[in-house]
N, C-alpha and C. Protein backbone atom coordinates (compact mmCIF):
# COMPACT_ATOMS: atom_id res chain seq x y z
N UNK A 1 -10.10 -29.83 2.30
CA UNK A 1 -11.23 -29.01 2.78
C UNK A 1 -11.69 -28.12 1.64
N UNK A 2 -12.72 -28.02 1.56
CA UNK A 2 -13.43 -27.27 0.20
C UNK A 2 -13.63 -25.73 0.73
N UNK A 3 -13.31 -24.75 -0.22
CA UNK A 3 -12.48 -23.17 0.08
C UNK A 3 -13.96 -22.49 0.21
N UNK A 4 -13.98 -22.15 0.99
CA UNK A 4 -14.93 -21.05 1.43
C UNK A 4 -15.60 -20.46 0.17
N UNK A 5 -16.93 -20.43 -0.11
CA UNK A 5 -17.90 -19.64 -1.02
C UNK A 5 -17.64 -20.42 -2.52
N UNK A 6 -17.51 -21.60 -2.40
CA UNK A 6 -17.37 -22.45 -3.71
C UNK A 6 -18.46 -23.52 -3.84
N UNK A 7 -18.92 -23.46 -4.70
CA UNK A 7 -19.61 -25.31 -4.63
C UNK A 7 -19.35 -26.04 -5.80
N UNK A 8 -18.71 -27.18 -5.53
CA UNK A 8 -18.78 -28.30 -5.82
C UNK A 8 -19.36 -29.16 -6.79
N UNK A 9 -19.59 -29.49 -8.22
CA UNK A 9 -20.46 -30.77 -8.43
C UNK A 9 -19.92 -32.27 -8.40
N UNK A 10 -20.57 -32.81 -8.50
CA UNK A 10 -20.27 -34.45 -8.63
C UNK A 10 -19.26 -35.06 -9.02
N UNK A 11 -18.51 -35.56 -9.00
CA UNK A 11 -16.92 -35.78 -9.81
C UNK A 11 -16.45 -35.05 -10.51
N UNK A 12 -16.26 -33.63 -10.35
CA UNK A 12 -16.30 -32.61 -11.09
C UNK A 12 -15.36 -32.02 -10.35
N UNK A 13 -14.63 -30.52 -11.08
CA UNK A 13 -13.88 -29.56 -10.42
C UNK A 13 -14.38 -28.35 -9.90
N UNK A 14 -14.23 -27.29 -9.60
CA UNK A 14 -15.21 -26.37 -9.13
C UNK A 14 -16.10 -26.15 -10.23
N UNK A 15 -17.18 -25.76 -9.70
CA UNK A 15 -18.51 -25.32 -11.11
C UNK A 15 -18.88 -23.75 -10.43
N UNK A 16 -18.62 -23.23 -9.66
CA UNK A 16 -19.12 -21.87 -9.35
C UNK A 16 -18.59 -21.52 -7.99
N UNK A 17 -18.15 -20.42 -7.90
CA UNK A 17 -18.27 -19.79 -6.67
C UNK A 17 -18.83 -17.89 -6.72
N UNK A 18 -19.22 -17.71 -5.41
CA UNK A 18 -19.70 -16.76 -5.04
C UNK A 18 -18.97 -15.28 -4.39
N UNK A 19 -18.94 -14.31 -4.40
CA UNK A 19 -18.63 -13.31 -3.34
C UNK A 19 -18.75 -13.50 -1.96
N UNK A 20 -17.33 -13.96 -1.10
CA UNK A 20 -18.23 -13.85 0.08
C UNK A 20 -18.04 -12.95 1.32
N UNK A 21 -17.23 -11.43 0.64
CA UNK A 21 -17.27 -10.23 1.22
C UNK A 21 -18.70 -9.19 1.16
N UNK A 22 -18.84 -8.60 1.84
CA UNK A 22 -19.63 -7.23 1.60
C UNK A 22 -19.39 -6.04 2.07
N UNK A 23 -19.63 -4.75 1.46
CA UNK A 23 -19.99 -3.81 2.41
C UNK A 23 -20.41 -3.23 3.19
N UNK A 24 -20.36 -3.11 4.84
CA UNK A 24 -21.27 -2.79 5.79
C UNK A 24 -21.27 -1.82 5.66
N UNK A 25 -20.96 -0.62 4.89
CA UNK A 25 -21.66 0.77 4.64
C UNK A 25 -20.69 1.22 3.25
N UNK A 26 -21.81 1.58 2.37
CA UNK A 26 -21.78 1.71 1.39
C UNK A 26 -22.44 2.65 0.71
N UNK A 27 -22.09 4.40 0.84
CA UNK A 27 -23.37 5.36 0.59
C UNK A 27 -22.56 6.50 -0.21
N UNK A 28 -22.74 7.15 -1.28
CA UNK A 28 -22.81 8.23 -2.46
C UNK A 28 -23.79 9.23 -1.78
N UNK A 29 -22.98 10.22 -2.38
CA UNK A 29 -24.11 11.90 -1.85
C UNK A 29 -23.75 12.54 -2.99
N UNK A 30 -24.23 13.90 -3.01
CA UNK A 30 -23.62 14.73 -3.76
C UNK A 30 -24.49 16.15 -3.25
N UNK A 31 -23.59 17.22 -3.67
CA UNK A 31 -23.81 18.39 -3.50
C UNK A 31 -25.51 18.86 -3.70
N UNK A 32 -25.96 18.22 -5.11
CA UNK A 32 -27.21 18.17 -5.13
C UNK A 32 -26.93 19.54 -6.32
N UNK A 33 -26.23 20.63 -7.09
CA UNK A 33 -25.87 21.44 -7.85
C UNK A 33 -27.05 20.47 -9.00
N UNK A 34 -27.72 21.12 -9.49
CA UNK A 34 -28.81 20.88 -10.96
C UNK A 34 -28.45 21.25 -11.97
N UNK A 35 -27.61 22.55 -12.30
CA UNK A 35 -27.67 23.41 -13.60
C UNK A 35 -26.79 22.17 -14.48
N UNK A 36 -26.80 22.46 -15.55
CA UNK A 36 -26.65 21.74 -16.78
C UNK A 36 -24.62 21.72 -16.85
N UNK A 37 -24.00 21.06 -16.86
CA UNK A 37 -22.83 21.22 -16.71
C UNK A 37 -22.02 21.92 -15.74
N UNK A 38 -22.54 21.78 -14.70
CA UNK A 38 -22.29 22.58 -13.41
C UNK A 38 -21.33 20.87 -12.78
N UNK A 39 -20.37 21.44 -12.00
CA UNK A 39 -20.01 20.36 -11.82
C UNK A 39 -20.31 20.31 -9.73
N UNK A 40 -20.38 19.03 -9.70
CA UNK A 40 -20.97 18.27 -8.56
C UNK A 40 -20.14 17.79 -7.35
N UNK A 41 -19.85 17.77 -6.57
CA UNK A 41 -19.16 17.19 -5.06
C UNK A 41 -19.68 15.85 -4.75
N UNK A 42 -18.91 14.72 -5.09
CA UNK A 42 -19.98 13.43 -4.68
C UNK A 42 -18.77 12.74 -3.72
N UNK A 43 -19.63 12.59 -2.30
CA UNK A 43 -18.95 12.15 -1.33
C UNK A 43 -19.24 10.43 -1.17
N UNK A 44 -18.37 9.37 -1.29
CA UNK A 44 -18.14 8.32 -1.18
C UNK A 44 -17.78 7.75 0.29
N UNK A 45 -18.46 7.03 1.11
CA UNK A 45 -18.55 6.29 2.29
C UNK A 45 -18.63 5.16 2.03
N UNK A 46 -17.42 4.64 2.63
CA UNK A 46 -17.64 2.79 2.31
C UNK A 46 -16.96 1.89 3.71
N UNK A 47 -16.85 1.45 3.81
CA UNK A 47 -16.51 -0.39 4.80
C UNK A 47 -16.63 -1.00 4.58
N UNK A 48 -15.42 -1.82 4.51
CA UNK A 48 -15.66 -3.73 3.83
C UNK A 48 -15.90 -4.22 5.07
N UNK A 49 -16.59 -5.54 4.50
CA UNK A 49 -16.71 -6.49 6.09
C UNK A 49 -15.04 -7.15 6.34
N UNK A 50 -13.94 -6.76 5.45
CA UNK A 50 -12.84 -7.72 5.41
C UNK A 50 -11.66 -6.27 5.04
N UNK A 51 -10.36 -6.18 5.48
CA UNK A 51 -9.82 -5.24 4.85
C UNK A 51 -9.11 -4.96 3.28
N UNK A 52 -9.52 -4.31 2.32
CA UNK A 52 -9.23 -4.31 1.02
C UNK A 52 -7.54 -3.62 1.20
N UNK A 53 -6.90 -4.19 0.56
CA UNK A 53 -5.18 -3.90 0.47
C UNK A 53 -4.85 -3.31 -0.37
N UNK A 54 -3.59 -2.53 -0.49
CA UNK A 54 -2.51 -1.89 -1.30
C UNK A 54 -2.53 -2.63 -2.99
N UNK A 55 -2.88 -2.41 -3.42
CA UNK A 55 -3.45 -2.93 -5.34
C UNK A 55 -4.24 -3.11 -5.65
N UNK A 56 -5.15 -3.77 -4.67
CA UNK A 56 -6.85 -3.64 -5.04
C UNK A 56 -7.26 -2.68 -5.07
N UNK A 57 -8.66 -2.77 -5.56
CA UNK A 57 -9.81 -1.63 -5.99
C UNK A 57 -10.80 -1.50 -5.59
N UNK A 58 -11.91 -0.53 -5.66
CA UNK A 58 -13.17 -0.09 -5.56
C UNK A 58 -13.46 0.21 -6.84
N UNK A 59 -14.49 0.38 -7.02
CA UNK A 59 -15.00 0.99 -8.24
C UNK A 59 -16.92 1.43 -7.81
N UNK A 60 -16.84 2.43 -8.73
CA UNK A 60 -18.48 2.93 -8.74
C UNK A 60 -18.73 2.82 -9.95
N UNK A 61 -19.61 2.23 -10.30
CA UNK A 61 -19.90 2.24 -11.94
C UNK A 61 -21.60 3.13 -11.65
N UNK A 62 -21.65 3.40 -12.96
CA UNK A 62 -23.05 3.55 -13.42
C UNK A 62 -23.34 5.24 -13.25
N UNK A 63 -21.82 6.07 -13.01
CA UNK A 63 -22.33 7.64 -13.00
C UNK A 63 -22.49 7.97 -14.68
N UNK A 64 -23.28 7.59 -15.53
CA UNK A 64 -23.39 7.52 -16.95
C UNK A 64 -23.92 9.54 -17.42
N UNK A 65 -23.53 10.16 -18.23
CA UNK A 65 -24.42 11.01 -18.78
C UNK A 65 -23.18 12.13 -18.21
N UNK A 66 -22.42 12.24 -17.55
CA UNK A 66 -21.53 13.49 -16.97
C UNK A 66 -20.72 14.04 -18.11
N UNK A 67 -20.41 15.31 -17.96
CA UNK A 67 -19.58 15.72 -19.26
C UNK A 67 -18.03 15.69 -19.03
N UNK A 68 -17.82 15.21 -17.95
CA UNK A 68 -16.28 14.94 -17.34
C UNK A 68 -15.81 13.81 -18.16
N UNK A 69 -14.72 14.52 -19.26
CA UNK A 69 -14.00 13.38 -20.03
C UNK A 69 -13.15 12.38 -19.03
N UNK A 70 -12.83 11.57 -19.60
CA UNK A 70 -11.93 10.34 -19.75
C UNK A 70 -10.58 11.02 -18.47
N UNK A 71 -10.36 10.52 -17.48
CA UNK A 71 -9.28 10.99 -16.64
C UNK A 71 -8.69 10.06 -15.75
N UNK A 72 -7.53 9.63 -16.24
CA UNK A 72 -6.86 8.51 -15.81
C UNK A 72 -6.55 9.01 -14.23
N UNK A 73 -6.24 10.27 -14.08
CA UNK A 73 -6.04 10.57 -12.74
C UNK A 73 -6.98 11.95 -12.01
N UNK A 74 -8.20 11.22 -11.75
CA UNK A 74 -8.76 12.30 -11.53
C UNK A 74 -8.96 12.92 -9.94
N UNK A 75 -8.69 14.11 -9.59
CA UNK A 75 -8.76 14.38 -7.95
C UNK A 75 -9.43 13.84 -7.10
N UNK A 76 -8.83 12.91 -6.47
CA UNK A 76 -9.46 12.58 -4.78
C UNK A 76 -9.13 13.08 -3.73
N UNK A 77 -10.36 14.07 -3.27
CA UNK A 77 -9.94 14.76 -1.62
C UNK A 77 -10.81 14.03 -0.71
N UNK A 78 -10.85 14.69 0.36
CA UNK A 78 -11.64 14.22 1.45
C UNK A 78 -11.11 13.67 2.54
N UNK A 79 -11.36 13.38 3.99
CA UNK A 79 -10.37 13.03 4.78
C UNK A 79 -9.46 11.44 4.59
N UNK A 80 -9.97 10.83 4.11
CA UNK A 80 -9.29 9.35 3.71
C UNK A 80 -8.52 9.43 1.81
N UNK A 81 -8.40 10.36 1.09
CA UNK A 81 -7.84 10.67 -0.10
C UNK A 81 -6.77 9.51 0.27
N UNK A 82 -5.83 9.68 1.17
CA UNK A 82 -4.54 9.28 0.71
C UNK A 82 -4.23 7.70 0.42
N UNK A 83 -5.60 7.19 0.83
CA UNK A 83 -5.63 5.58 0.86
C UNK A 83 -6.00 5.40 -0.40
N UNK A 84 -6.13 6.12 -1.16
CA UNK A 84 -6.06 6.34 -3.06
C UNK A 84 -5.13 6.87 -3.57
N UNK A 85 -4.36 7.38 -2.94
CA UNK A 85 -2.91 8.30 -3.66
C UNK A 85 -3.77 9.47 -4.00
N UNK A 86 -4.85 9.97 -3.67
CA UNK A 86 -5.62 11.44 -3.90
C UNK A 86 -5.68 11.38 -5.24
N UNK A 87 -6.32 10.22 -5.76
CA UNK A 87 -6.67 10.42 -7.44
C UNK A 87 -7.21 8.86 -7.76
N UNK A 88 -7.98 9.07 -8.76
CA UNK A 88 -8.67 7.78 -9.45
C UNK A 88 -8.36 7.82 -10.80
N UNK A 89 -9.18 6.66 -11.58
CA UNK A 89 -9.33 6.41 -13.06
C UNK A 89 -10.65 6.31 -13.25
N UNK A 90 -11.02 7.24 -13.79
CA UNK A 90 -12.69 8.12 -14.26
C UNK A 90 -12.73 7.27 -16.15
N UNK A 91 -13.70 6.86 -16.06
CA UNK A 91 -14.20 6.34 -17.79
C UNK A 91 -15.82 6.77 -17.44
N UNK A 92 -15.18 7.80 -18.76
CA UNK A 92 -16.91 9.05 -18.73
C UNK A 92 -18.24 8.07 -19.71
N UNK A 93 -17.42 7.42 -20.40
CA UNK A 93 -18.80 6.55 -21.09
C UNK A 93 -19.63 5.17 -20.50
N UNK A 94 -18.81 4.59 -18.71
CA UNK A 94 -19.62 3.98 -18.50
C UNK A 94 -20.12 4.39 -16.71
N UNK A 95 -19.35 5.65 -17.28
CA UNK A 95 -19.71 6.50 -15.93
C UNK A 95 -18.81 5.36 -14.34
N UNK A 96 -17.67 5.14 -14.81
CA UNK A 96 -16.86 4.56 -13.91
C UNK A 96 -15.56 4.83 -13.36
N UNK A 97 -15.64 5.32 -11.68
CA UNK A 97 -14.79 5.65 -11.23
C UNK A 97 -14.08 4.37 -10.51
N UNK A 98 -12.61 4.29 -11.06
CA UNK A 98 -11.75 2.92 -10.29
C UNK A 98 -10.99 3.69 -9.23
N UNK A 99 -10.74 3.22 -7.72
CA UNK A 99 -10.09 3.69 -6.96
C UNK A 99 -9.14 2.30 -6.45
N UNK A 100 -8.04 2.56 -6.33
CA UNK A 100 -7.19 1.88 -6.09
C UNK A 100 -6.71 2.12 -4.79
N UNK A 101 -6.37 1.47 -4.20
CA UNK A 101 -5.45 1.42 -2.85
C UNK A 101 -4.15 1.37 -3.18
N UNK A 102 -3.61 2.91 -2.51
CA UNK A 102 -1.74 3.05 -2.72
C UNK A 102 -0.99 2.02 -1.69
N UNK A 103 -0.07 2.38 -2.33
CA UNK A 103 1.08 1.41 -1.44
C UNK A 103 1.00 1.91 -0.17
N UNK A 104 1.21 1.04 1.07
CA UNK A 104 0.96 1.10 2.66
C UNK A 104 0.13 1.71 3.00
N UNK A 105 -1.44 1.08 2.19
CA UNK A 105 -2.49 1.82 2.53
C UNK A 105 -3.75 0.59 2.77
N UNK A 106 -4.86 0.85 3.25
CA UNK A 106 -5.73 -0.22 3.02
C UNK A 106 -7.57 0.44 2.97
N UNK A 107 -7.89 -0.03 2.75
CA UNK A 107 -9.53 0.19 3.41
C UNK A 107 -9.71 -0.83 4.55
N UNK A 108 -9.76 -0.05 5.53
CA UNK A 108 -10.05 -1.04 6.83
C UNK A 108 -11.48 -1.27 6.75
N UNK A 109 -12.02 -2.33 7.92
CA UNK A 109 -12.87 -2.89 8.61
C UNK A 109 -13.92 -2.04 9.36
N UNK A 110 -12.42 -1.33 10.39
CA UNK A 110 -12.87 -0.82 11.73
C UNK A 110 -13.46 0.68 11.67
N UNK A 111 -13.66 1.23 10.78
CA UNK A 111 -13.74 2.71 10.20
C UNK A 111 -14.06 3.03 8.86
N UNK A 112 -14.78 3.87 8.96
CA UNK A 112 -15.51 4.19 7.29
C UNK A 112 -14.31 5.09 6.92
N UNK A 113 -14.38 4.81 5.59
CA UNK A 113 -13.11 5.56 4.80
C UNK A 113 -13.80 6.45 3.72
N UNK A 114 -13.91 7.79 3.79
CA UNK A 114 -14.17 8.57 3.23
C UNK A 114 -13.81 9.87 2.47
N UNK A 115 -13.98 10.32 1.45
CA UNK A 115 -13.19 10.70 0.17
C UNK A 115 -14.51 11.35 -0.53
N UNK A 116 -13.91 12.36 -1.37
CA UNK A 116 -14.87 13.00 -2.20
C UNK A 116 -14.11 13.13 -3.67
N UNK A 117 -15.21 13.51 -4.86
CA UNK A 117 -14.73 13.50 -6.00
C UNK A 117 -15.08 14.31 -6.77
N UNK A 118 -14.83 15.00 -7.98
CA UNK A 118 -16.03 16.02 -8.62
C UNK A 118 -16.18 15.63 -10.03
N UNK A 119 -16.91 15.66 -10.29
CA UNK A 119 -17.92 15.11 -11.74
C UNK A 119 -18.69 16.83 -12.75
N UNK A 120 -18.53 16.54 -13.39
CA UNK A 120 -19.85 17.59 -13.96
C UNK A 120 -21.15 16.76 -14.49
N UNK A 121 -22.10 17.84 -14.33
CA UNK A 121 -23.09 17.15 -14.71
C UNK A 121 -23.71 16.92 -16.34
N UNK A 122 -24.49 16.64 -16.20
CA UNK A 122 -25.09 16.65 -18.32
C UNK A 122 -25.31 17.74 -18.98
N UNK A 123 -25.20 17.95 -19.98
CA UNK A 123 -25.47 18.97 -20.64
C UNK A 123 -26.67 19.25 -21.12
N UNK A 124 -27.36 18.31 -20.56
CA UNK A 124 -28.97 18.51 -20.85
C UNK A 124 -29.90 18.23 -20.01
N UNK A 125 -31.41 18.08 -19.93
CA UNK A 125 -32.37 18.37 -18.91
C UNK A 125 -32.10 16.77 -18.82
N UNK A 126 -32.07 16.00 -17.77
CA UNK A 126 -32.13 14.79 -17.24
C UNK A 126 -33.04 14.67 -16.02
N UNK A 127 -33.68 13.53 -15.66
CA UNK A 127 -34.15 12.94 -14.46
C UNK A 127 -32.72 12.50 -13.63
N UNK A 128 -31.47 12.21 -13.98
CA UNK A 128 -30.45 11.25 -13.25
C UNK A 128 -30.28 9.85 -13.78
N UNK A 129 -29.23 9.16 -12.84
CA UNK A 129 -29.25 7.57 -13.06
C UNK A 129 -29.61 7.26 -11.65
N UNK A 130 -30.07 6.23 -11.03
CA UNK A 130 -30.39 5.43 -9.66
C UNK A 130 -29.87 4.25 -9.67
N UNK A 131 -29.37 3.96 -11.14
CA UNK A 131 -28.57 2.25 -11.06
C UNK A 131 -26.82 2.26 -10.62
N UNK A 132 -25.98 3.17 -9.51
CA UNK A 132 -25.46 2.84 -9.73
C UNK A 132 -24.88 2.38 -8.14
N UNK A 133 -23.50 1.33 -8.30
CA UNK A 133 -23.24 0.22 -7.96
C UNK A 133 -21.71 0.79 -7.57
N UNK A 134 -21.18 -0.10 -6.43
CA UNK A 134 -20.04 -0.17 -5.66
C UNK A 134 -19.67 -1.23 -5.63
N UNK A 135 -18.58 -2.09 -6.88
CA UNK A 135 -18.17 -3.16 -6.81
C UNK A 135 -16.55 -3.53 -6.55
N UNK A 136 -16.30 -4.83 -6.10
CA UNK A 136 -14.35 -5.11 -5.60
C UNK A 136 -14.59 -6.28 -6.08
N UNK A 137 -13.56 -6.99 -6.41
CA UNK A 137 -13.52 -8.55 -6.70
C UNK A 137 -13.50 -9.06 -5.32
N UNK A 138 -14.22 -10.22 -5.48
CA UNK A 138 -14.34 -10.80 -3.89
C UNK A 138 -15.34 -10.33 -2.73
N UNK A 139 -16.04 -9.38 -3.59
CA UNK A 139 -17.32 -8.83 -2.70
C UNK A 139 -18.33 -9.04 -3.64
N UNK A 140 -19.70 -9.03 -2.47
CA UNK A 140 -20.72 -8.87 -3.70
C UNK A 140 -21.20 -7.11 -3.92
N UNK A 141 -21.88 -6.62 -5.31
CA UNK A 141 -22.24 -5.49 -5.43
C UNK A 141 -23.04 -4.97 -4.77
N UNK A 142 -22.75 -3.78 -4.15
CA UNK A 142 -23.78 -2.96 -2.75
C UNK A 142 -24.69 -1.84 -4.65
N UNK A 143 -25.55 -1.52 -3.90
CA UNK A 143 -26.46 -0.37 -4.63
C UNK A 143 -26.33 0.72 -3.38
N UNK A 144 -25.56 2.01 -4.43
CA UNK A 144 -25.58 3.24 -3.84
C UNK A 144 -26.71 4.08 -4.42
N UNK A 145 -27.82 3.94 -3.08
CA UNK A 145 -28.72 4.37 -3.39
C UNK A 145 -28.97 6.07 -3.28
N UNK A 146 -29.77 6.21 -4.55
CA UNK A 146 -30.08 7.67 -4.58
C UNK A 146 -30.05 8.39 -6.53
N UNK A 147 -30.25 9.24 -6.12
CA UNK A 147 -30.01 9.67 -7.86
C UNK A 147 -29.63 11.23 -8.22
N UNK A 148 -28.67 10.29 -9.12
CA UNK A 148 -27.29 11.19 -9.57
C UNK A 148 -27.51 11.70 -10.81
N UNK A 149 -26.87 13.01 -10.82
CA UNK A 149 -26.17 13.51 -12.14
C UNK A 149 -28.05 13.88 -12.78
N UNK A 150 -28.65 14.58 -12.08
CA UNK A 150 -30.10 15.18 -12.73
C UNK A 150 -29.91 16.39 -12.37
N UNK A 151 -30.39 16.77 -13.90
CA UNK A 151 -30.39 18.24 -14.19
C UNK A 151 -31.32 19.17 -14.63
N UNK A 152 -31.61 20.05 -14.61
CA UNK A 152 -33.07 21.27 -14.71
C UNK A 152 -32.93 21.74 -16.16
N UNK A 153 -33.75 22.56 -16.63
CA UNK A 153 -33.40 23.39 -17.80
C UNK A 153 -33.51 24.69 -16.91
N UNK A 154 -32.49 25.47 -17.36
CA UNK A 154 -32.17 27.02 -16.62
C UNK A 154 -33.08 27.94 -17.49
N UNK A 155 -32.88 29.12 -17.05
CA UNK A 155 -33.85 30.41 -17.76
C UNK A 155 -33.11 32.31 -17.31
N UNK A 156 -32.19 32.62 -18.65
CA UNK A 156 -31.74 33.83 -18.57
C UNK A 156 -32.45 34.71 -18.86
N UNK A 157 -32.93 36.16 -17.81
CA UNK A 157 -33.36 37.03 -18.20
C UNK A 157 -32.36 37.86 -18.73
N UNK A 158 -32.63 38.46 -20.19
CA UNK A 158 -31.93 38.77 -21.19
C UNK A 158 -32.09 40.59 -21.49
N UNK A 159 -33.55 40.90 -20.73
CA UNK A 159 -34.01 42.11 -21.26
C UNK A 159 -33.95 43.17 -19.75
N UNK A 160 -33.34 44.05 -19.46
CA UNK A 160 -33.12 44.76 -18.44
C UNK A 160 -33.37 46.36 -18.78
N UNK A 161 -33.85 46.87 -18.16
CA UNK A 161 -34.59 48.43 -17.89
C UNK A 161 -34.44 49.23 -16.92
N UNK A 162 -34.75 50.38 -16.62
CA UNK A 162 -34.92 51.23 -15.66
C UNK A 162 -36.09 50.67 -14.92
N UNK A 163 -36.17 51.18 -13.88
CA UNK A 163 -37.67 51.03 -13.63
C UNK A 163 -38.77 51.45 -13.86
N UNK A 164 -38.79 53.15 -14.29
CA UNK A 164 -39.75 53.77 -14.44
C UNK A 164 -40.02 53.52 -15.73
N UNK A 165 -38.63 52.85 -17.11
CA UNK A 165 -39.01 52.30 -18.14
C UNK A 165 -39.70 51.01 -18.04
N UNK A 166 -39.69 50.19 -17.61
CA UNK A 166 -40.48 48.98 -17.23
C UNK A 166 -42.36 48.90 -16.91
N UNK A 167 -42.00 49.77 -15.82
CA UNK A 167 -43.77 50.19 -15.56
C UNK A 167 -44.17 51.05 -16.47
N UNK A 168 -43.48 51.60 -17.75
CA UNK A 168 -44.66 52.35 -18.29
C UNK A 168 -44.54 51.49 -19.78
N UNK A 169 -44.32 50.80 -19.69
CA UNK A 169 -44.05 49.76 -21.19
C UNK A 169 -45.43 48.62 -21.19
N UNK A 170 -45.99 48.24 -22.10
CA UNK A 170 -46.80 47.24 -22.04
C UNK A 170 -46.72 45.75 -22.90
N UNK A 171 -45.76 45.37 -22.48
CA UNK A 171 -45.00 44.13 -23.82
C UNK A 171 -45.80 42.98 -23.99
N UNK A 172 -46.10 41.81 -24.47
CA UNK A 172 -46.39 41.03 -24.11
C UNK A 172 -46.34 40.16 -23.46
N UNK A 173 -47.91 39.75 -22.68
CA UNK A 173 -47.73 38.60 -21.33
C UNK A 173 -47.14 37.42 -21.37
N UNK A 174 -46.59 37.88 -19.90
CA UNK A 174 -46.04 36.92 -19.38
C UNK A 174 -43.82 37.22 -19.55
N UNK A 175 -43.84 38.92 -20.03
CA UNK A 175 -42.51 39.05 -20.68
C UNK A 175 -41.71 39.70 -18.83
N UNK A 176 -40.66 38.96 -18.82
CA UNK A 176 -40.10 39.06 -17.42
C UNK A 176 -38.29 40.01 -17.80
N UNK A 177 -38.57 40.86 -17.00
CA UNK A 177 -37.69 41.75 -17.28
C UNK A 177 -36.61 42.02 -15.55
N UNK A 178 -35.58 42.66 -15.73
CA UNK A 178 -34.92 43.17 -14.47
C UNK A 178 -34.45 44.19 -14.41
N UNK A 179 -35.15 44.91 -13.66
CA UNK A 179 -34.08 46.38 -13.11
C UNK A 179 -33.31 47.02 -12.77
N UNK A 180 -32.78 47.65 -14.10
CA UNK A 180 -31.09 47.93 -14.04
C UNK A 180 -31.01 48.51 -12.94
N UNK A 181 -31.63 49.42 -12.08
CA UNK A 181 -31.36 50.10 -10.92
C UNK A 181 -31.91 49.71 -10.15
N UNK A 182 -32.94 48.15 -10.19
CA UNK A 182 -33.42 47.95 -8.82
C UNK A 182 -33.08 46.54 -8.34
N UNK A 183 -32.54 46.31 -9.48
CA UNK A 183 -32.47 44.80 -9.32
C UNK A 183 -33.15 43.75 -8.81
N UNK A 184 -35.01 44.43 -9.21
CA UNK A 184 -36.10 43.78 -8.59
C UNK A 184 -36.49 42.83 -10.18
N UNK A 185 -36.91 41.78 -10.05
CA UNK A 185 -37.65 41.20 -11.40
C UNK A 185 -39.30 41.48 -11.38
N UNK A 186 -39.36 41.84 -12.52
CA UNK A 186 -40.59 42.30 -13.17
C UNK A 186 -41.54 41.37 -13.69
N UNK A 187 -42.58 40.67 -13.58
CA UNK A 187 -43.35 39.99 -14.80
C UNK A 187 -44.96 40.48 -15.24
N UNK A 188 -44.87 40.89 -16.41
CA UNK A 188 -46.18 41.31 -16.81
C UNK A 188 -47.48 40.00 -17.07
N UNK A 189 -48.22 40.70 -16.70
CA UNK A 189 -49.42 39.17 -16.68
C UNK A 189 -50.26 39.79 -17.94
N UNK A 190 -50.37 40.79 -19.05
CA UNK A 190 -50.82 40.81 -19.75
C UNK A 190 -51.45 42.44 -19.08
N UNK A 191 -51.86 43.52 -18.42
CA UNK A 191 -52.79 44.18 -17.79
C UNK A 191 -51.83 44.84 -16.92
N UNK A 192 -50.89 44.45 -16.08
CA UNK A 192 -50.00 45.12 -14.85
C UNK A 192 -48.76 43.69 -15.12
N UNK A 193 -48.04 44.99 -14.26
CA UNK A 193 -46.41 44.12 -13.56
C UNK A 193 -45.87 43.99 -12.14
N UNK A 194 -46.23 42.79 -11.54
CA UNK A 194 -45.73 42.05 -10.83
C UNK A 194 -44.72 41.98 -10.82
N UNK A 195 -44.17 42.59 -9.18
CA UNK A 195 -42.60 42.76 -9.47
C UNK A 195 -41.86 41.99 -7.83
N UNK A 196 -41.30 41.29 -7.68
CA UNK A 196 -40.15 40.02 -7.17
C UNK A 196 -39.08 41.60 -6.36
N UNK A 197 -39.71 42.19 -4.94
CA UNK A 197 -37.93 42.65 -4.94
C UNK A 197 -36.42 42.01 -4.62
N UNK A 198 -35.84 42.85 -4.75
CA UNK A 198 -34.34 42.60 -4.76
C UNK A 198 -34.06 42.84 -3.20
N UNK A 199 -34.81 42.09 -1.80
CA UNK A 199 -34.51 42.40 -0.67
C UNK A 199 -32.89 41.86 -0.40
């Protein structure tokens, strides 16, 4: 009998086979944190159509750009952690987290198994990645859709005053200041100051 998800050629031995597991839920989140090396909460939801066992793996590839070095054992919490031994193998240059299944453990069928992880983000202004992927041997690759690891450029106000020093100063527009005693922000438009309170 010819093995499930293989085909065959002509007097030939196998020439190809296919994946013929999938994931019926397969979804990445994250905290949504922007600032530039701020690090992130990314919650992992998955279900095989088949149960994955004690030595096999998961993997997420494609979190690329994070400043989280190289961590053979990096923290897994969340209510299903222990079906990982509460830790993974993180590779920061292809942005790939491997999760393994501990001994007398599995990813079932019947129930989403869920776990969280923490990452930092880039050290610079980014849009994110959207390419990345939830792959096992013996399944085909799900797309965890959404986009990760994007970051803002921040802005420190550096120059702080009294208040009554603030309103009687005329600096140049557009110069944004904060009040040591009011802790309201100030911005001059060139003419007057527009001031943000500290409700």
């Amino acid at each position: 009998m010819r093995p499930l998800g293989y085909s065959l050629g002509i007097g030939s031995a196998v020439i190809s086979s296919a994946p013929s597991e999938t994931f019926t839920t397969a979804t990445l989140s994250a905290t949504d944190s922007n600032g530039q090396t701020v690090n992130n909460t990314y919650t992992l939801t998955v279900r095989p159509s088949v149960a994955i066992s004690a030595g096999d793996s998961i993997s997420i590839v494609g979190l690329t750009g994070s400043t989280t070095s190289d961590n053979g054992s990096l923290t897994v919490a969340g209510t299903n952690a222990a079906v990982f031994g509460s830790s993974g193998a993180w590779t920061q240059s292809s942005g790939t987290l491997v999760l393994t299944v501990a001994g007398g453990q599995s990813i079932p069928t019947g129930s989403d198994t869920v776990i969280t992880f923490v990452i930092a983000n880039p050290n610079s202004v980014t849009a994110g990645v959207s390419s990345v992927t939830l792959t096992s041997s013996g399944f085909s690759t799900s797309n965890l859709t959404g986009t990760f690891l994007g970051t803002i450029a921040s802005f420190n106000i550096t120059t702080t005053n009294n208040d009554a020093t603030i309103k009687a100063s005329t600096p140049a527009t557009y110069t944004i200041e904060q009040g040591s005693d009011t802790f309201d922000i100030y911005v001059y438009d060139g003419s007057a100051w527009y001031i943000t309170n500290n409700d």
